[in-house]
Protein backbone atom coordinates (compact mmCIF):
# COMPACT_ATOMS: atom_id res chain seq x y z
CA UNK A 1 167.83 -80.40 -27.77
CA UNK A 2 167.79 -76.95 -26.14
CA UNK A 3 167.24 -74.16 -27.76
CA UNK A 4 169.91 -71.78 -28.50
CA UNK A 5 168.97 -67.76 -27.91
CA UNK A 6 171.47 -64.91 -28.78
CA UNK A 7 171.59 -61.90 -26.64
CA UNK A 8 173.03 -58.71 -27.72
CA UNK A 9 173.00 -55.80 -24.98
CA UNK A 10 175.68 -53.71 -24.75
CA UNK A 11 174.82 -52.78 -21.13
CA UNK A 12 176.31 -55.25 -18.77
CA UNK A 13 173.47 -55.22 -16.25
CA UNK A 14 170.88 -56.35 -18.97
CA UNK A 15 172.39 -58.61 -20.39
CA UNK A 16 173.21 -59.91 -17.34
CA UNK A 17 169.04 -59.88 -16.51
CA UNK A 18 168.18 -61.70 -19.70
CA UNK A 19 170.79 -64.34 -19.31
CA UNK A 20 169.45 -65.21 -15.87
CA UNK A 21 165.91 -65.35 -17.35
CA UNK A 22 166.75 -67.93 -20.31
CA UNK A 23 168.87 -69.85 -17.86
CA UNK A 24 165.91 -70.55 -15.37
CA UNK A 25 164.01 -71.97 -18.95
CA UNK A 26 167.19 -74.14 -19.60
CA UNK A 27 167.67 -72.40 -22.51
CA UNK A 28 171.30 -72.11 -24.37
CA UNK A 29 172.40 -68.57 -24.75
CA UNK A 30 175.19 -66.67 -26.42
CA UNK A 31 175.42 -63.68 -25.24
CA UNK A 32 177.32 -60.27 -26.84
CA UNK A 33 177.50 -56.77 -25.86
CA UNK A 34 178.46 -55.50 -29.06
CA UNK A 35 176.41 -55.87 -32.87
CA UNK A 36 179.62 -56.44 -34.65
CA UNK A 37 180.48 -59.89 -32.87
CA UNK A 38 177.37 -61.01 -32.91
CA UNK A 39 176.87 -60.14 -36.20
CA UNK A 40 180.61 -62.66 -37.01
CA UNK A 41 179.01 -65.11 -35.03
CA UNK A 42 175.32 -65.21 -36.91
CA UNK A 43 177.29 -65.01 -40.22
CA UNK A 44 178.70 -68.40 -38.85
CA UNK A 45 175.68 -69.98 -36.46
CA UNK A 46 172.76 -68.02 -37.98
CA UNK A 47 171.13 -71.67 -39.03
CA UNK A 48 171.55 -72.57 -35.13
CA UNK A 49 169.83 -69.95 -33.76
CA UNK A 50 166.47 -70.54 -32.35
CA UNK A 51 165.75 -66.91 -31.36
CA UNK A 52 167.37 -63.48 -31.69
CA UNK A 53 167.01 -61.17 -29.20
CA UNK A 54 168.31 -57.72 -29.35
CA UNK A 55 168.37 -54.20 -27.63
CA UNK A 56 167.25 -51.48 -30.14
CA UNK A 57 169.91 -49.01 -29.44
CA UNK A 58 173.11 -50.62 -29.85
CA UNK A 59 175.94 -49.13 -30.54
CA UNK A 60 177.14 -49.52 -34.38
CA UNK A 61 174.66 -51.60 -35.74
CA UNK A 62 171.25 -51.11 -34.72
CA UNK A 63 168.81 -54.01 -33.05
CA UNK A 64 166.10 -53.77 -35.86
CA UNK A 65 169.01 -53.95 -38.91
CA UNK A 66 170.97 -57.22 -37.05
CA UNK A 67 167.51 -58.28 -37.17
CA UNK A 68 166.78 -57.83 -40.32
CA UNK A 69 170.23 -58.95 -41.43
CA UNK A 70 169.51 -62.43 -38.93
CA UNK A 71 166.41 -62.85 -40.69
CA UNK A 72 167.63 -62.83 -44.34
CA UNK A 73 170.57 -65.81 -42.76
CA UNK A 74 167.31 -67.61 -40.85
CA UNK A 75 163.83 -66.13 -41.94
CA UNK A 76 162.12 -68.61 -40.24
CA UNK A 77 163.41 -67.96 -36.52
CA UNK A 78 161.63 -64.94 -34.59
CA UNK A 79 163.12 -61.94 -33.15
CA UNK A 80 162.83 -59.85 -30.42
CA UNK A 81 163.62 -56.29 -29.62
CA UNK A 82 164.18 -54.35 -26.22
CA UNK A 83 164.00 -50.96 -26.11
CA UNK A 84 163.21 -48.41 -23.29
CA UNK A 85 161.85 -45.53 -25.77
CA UNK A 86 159.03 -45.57 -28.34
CA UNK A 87 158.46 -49.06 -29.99
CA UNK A 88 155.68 -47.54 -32.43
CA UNK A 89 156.29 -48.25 -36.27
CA UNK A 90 158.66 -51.36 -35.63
CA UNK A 91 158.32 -54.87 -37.85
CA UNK A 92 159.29 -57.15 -34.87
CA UNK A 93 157.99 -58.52 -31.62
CA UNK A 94 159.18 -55.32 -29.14
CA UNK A 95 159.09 -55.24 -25.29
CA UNK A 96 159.76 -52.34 -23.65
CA UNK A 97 161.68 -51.85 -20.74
CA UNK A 98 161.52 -51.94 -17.50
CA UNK A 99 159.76 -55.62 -17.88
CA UNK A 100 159.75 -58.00 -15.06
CA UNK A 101 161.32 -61.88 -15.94
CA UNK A 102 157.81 -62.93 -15.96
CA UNK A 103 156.71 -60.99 -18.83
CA UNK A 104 160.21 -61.63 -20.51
CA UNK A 105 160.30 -65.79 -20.48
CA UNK A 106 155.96 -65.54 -21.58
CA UNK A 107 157.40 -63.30 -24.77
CA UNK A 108 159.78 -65.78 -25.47
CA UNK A 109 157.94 -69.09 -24.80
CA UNK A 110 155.13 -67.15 -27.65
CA UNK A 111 157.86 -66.32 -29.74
CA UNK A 112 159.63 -69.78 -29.39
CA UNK A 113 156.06 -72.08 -29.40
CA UNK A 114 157.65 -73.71 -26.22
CA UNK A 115 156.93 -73.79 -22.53
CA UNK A 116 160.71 -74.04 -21.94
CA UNK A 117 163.68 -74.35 -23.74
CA UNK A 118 164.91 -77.87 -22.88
């Protein structure tokens, strides 16, 4: 069984880049550009969910509290944050942008114990 990856970006063009990555490792994704509905949809898939990955500086809800907030629904599935500033001081798995796909799907094969989703 695949396994299932939620996205949360609220800018369209990274999003977009992350998708494309997890779809060349077969992975499923559900993707959101806003905390809130991903945050309805966790509340309601969190057991699913074989990775959470999430861009620091949302709007509303930060990355590192959905995370937190994923990981008290599923503590047993990893996360990972994107950010473009200063990932000092954080208690997840961070890359920082810009990253190219190759660094991207070797974080999440580590994070996921897999060499591809399928």
């Amino acid at each position: 069984m695949p396994k299932l990856v939620v996205v949360v970006d609220d800018e369209d063009s990274v999003r977009s880049y992350l998708v494309r990555s997890l779809q060349q490792m077969d992975c499923t994704i559900r993707d959101f550009k806003g905390s809130q509905s991903a945050l309805e949809y966790l509340h309601n898939h969190a057991g699913d969910v074989d990775l959470l990955i999430a861009d620091l500086r949302l709007l509303g809800v930060r990355g590192d509290e959905l995370a937190r907030e994923f990981q008290r629904m599923n503590p047993r599935a990893p996360v990972l944050l994107i950010t473009g500033s200063d990932i000092e001081g954080l208690e997840f798995p961070v890359i920082g942008k810009p990253f190219s796909v190759e660094t991207f799907q070797e974080k999440v094969r580590q994070l996921l114990n897999i060499s591809s989703c399928s």
